[in-house]
Each structure stands twice: as structure tokens, then as C-alpha cells.
Protein backbone atom coordinates (compact mmCIF):
# COMPACT_ATOMS: atom_id res chain seq x y z
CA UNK A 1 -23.24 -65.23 -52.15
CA UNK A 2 -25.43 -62.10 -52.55
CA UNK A 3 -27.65 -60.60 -50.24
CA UNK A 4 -30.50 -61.38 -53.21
CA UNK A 5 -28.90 -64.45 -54.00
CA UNK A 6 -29.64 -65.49 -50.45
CA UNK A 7 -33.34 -64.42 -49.73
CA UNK A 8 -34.25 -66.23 -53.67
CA UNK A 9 -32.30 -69.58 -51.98
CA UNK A 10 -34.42 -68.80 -48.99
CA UNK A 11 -37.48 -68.17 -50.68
CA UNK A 12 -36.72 -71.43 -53.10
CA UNK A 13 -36.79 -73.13 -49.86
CA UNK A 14 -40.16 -72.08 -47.77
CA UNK A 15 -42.24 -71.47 -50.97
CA UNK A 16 -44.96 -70.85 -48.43
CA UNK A 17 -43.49 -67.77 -47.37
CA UNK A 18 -43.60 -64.42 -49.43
CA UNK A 19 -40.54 -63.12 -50.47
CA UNK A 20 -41.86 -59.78 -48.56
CA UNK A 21 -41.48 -61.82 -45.44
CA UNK A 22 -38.59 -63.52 -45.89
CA UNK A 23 -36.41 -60.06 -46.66
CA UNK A 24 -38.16 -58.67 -43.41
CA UNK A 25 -36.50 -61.59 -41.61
CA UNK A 26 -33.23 -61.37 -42.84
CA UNK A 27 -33.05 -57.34 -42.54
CA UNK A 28 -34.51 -57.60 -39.10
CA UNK A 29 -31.22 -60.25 -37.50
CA UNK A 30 -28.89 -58.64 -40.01
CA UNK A 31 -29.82 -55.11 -38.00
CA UNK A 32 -30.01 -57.08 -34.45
CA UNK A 33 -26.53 -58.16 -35.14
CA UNK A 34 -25.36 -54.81 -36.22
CA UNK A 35 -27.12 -53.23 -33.51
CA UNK A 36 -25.67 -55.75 -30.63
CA UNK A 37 -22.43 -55.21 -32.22
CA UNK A 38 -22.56 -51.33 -32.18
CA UNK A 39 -23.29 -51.58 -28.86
CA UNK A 40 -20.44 -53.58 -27.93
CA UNK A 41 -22.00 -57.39 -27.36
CA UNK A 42 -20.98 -60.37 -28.59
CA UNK A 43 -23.01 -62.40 -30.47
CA UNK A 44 -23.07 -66.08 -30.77
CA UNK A 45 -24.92 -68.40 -33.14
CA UNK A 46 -24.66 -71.94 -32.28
CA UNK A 47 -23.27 -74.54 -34.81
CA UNK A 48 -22.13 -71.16 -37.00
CA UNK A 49 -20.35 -68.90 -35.22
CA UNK A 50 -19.74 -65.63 -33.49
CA UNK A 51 -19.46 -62.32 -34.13
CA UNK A 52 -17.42 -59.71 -31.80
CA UNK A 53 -16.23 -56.35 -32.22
CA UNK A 54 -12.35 -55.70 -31.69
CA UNK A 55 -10.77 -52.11 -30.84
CA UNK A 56 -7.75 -51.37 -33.05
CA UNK A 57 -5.44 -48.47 -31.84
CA UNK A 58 -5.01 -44.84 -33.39
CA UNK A 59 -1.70 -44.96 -35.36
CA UNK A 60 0.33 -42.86 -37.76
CA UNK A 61 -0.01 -44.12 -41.79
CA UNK A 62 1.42 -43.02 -44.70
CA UNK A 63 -0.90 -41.61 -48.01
CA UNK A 64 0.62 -44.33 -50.34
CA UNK A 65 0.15 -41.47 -53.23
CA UNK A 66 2.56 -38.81 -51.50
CA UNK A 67 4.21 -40.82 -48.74
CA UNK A 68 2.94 -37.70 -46.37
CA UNK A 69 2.36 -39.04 -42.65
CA UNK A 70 -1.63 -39.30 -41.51
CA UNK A 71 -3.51 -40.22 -38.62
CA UNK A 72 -5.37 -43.19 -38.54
CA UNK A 73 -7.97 -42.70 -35.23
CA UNK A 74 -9.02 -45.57 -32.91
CA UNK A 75 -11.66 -47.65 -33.88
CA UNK A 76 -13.69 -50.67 -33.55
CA UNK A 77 -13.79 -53.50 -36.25
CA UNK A 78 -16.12 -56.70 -36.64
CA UNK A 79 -14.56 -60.04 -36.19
CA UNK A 80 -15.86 -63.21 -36.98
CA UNK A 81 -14.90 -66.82 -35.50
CA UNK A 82 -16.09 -70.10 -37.24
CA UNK A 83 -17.83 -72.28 -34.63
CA UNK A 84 -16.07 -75.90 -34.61
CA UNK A 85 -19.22 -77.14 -36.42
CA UNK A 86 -18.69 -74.86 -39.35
CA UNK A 87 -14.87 -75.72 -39.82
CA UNK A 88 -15.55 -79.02 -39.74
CA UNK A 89 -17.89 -79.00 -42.69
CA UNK A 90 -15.53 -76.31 -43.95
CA UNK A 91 -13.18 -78.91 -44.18
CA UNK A 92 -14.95 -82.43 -44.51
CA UNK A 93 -13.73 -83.25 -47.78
CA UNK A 94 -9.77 -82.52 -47.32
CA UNK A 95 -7.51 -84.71 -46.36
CA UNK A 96 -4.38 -83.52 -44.64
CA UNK A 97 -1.12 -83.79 -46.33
């Protein structure tokens, strides 16, 4: 789903709100969670999920086009993890096997 796909669901949804509100809500927690997360918290949204940044070590790659050796620098990455809630109606219609 797209970013406009989700605020015309959302406005489909509260018809009483103006679309100019409801894309002020979503950019304002979409930049609290990218904010919290540049900052090193953890967020957690109950029955969804959480989001957590995760430091991945400098290292040496290779430039797939010459095969020459370049450094890749330490960073951090965003990680997601599926609440139990989630997976389960993730998964509610498959049956194992």
C-alpha cells in the first residue's frame, strides 16, 4: 500500500475528517517514529509491532562492476518485529502442513 493509498482508505473511513487533517496525522507519527528512531529509542505499538534501530559494522565490499575492494562504514538500520497479534492475523487463514 501507498502512502496516498493509505490516507484515501483513511479518509474513506472518518469522512468527517478533511483529508488536510488526516495527512497532518499521519506525517506527524510517521516523523515521531523517525525522530525516536534517529535518536536511538525503541518504539512499540501495541497489537502491531515495534520498531528498533540495529547497528551494523563497517566492512570491506566489493564494486560488483569492477570487483575493486570498498569500504562500507558503520551504520544504523531500522528493524521491524511483528507483535504476536499481527502474526496471528498474518496467518489466520493457513493451515500448517
Amino acid at each position: 500500500m501507498l502512502r496516498s493509498q493509505l490516507i484515501e482508505r483513511l479518509v474513506e473511513t472518518h469522512p468527517h475528517l478533511p483529508r488536510s487533517v488526516v495527512e497532518a496525522a499521519l506525517n506527524a507519527i510517521l516523523n515521531e517514529i523517525t525522530d525516536s528512531l534517529a535518536k536511538g529509542s525503541r518504539i512499540e505499538i501495541r497489537g502491531f509491532g515495534s520498531f528498533f534501530g540495529r547497528a551494523r559494522q563497517a566492512r570491506t565490499g566489493r564494486d560488483p562492476r569492477t570487483g575493486e575492494a570498498v569500504p562500507v562504514f558503520a551504520k544504523r538500520v531500522p528493524r521491524f518485529r511483528a507483535s504476536n497479534l499481527l502474526l496471528d492475523r498474518l496467518n489466520h487463514h493457513t493451515t500448517p502442513g
